[in-house]
Protein backbone atom coordinates (compact mmCIF):
# COMPACT_ATOMS: atom_id res chain seq x y z
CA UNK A 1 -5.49 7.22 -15.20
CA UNK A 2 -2.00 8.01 -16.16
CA UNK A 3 1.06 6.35 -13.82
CA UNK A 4 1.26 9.46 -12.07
CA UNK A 5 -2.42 8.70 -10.58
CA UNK A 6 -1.39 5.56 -9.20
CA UNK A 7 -0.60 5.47 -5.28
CA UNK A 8 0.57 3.35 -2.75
CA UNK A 9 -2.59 2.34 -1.59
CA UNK A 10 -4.13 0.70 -5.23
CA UNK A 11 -0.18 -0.83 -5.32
CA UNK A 12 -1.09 -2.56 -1.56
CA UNK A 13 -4.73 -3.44 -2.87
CA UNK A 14 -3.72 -4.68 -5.81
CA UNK A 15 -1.29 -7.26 -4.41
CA UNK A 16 -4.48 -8.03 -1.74
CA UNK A 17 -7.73 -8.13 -3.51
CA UNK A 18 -8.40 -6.80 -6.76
CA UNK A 19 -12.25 -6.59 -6.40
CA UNK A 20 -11.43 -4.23 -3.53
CA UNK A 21 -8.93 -2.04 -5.54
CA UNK A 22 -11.41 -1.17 -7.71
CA UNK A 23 -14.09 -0.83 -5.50
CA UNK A 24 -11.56 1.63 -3.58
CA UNK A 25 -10.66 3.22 -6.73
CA UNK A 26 -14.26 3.68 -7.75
CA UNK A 27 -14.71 5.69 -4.80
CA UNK A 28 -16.50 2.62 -3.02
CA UNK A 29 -14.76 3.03 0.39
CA UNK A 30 -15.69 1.06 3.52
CA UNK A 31 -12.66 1.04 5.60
CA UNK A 32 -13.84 4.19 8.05
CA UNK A 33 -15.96 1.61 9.63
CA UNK A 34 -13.73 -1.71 9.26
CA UNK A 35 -12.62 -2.95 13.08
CA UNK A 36 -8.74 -3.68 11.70
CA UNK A 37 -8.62 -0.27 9.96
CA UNK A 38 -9.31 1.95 13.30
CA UNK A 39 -6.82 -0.46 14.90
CA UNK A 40 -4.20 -0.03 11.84
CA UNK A 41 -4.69 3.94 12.59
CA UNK A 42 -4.44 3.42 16.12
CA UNK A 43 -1.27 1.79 15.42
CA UNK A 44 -0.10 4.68 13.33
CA UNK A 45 -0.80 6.86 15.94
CA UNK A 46 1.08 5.74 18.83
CA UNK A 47 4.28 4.77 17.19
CA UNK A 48 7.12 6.43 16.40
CA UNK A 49 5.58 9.93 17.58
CA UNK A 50 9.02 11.73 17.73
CA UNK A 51 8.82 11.48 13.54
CA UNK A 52 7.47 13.77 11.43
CA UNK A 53 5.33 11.44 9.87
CA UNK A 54 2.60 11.19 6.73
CA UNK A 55 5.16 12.64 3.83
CA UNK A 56 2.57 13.02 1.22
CA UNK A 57 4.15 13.82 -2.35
CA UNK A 58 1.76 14.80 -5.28
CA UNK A 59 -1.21 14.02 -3.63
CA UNK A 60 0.00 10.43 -4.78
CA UNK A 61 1.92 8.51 -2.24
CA UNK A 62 1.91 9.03 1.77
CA UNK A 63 5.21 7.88 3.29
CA UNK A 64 4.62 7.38 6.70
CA UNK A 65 8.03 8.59 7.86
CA UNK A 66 11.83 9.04 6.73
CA UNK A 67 14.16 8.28 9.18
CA UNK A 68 18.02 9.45 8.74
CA UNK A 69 20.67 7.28 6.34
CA UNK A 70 17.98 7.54 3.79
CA UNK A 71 15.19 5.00 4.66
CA UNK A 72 11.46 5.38 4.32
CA UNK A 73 9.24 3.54 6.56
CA UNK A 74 6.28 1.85 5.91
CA UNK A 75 4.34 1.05 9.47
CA UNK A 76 2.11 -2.10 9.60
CA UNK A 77 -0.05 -3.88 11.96
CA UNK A 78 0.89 -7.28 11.17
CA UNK A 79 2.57 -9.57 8.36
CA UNK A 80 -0.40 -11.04 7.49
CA UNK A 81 -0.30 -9.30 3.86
CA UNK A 82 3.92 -9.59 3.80
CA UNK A 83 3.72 -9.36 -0.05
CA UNK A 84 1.98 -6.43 -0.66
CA UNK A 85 3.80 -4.40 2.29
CA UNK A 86 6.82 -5.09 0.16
CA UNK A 87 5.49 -3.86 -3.01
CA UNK A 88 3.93 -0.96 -1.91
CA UNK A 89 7.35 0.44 -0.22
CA UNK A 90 9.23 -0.74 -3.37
CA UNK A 91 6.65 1.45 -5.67
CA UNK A 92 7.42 4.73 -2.99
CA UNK A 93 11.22 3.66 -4.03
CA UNK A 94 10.45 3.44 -7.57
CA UNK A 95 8.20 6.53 -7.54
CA UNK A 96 10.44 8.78 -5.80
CA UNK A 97 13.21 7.45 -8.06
CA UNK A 98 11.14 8.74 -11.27
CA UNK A 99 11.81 12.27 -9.55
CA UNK A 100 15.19 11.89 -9.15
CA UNK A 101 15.48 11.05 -5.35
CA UNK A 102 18.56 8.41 -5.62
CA UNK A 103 19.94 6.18 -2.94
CA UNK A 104 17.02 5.99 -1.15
CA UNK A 105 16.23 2.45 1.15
CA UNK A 106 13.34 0.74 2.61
CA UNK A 107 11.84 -0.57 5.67
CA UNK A 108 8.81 -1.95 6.72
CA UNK A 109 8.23 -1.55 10.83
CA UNK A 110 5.80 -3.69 12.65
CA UNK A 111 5.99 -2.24 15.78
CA UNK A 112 3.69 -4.63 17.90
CA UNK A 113 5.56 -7.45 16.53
CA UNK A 114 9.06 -5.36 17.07
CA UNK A 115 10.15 -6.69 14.16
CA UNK A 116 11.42 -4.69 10.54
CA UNK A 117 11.83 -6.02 7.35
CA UNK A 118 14.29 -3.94 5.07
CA UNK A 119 13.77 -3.55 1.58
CA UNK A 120 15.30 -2.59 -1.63
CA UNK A 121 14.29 -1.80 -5.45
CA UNK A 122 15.83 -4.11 -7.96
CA UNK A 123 15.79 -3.44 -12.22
CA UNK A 124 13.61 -6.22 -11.90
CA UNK A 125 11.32 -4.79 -9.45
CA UNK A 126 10.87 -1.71 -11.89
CA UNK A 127 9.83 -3.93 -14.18
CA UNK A 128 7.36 -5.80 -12.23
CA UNK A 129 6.25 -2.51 -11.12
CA UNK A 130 5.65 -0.88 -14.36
CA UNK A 131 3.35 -4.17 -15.16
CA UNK A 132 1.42 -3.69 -12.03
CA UNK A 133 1.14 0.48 -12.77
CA UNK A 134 -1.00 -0.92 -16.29
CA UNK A 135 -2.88 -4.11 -14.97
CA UNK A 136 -4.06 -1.49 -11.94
CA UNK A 137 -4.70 1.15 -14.71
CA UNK A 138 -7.31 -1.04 -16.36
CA UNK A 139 -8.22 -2.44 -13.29
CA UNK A 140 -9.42 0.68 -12.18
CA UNK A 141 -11.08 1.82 -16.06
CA UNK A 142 -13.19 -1.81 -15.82
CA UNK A 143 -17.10 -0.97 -15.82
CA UNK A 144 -17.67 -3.57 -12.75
CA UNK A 145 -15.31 -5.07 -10.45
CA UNK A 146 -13.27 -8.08 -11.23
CA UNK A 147 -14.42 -11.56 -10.29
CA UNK A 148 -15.00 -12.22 -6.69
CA UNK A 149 -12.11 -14.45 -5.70
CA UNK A 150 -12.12 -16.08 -2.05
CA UNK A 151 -9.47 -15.73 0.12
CA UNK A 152 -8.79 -16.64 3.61
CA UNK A 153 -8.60 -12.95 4.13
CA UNK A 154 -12.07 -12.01 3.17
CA UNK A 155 -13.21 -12.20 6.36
CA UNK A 156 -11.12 -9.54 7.71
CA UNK A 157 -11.75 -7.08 4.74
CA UNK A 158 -13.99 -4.24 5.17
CA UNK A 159 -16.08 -5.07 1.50
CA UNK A 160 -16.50 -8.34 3.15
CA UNK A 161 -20.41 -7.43 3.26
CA UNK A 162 -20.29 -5.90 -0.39
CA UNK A 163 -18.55 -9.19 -1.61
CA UNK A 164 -20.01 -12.11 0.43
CA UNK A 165 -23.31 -11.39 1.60
């Protein structure tokens, strides 16, 4: 997997769960029937419906809308996950970036909270982001998933079944 490959979702998962980024990356996928992910889609849905919305660029990241002045937006149903939210909008920024789209901002909308969170990419960030681009590429090339870790979002996940039981 070269860092091309790598999209926004394995950046979210990785910053969640790995177990679950390489059981999504393994073509293991579970979320279709997961309770939170029709509601996350539902969420999608509804908001913002005057945007021209799911930008996706080389079949690698799907920006869920750009709004004028610049700035992408990242919708999400909650803050539970705050962290990997961030990264994921900051490796759009840093992707896009790699093309040559300068100047560019980010913001994360949670609209049943009616609350944003803006965002920015940093040298540092880069950085961090080109570590996270190889960990998830070898991640992804391991023959079985990492160690099951628990978390107090397990129960929410949709490998939760594949994991715990």
């Amino acid at each position: 997997m070269s860092n091309n490959d790598v999209t926004g979702m394995q950046v979210y998962y990785y910053y969640v769960c790995k177990r679950k980024l390489w059981y999504f990356s393994n073509e293991l996928t579970m979320e279709s029937e997961n309770e939170n992910v029709k509601i996350g889609k539902i969420i999608d849905e509804t908001s913002y419906k005057n945007k021209k919305k799911h930008i996706m660029i080389n079949n690698t990241i799907n920006i869920d809308y750009i709004s004028e002045h610049k700035l992408l937006h990242e919708v999400k149903k909650s803050k539970h996950i705050e962290e990997a939210s961030i990264a994921q909008i900051k490796y759009y920024l840093y992707y896009l970036k790699k093309y040559g789209v300068e100047g560019l901002k980010g913001r994360i909308d949670f609209p049943l909270l009616k609350q944003s969170i803006d965002v920015e990419l940093s040298k540092d960030d880069e950085t961090e982001i080109e570590k996270v681009i190889e960990d998830i590429n070898k991640i992804v090339d391991m023959d079985l998933p990492p160690e099951f870790i628990k978390k107090r979002i397990c129960k929410s996940c949709a490998y939760y079944d594949l994991c715990c039981i």
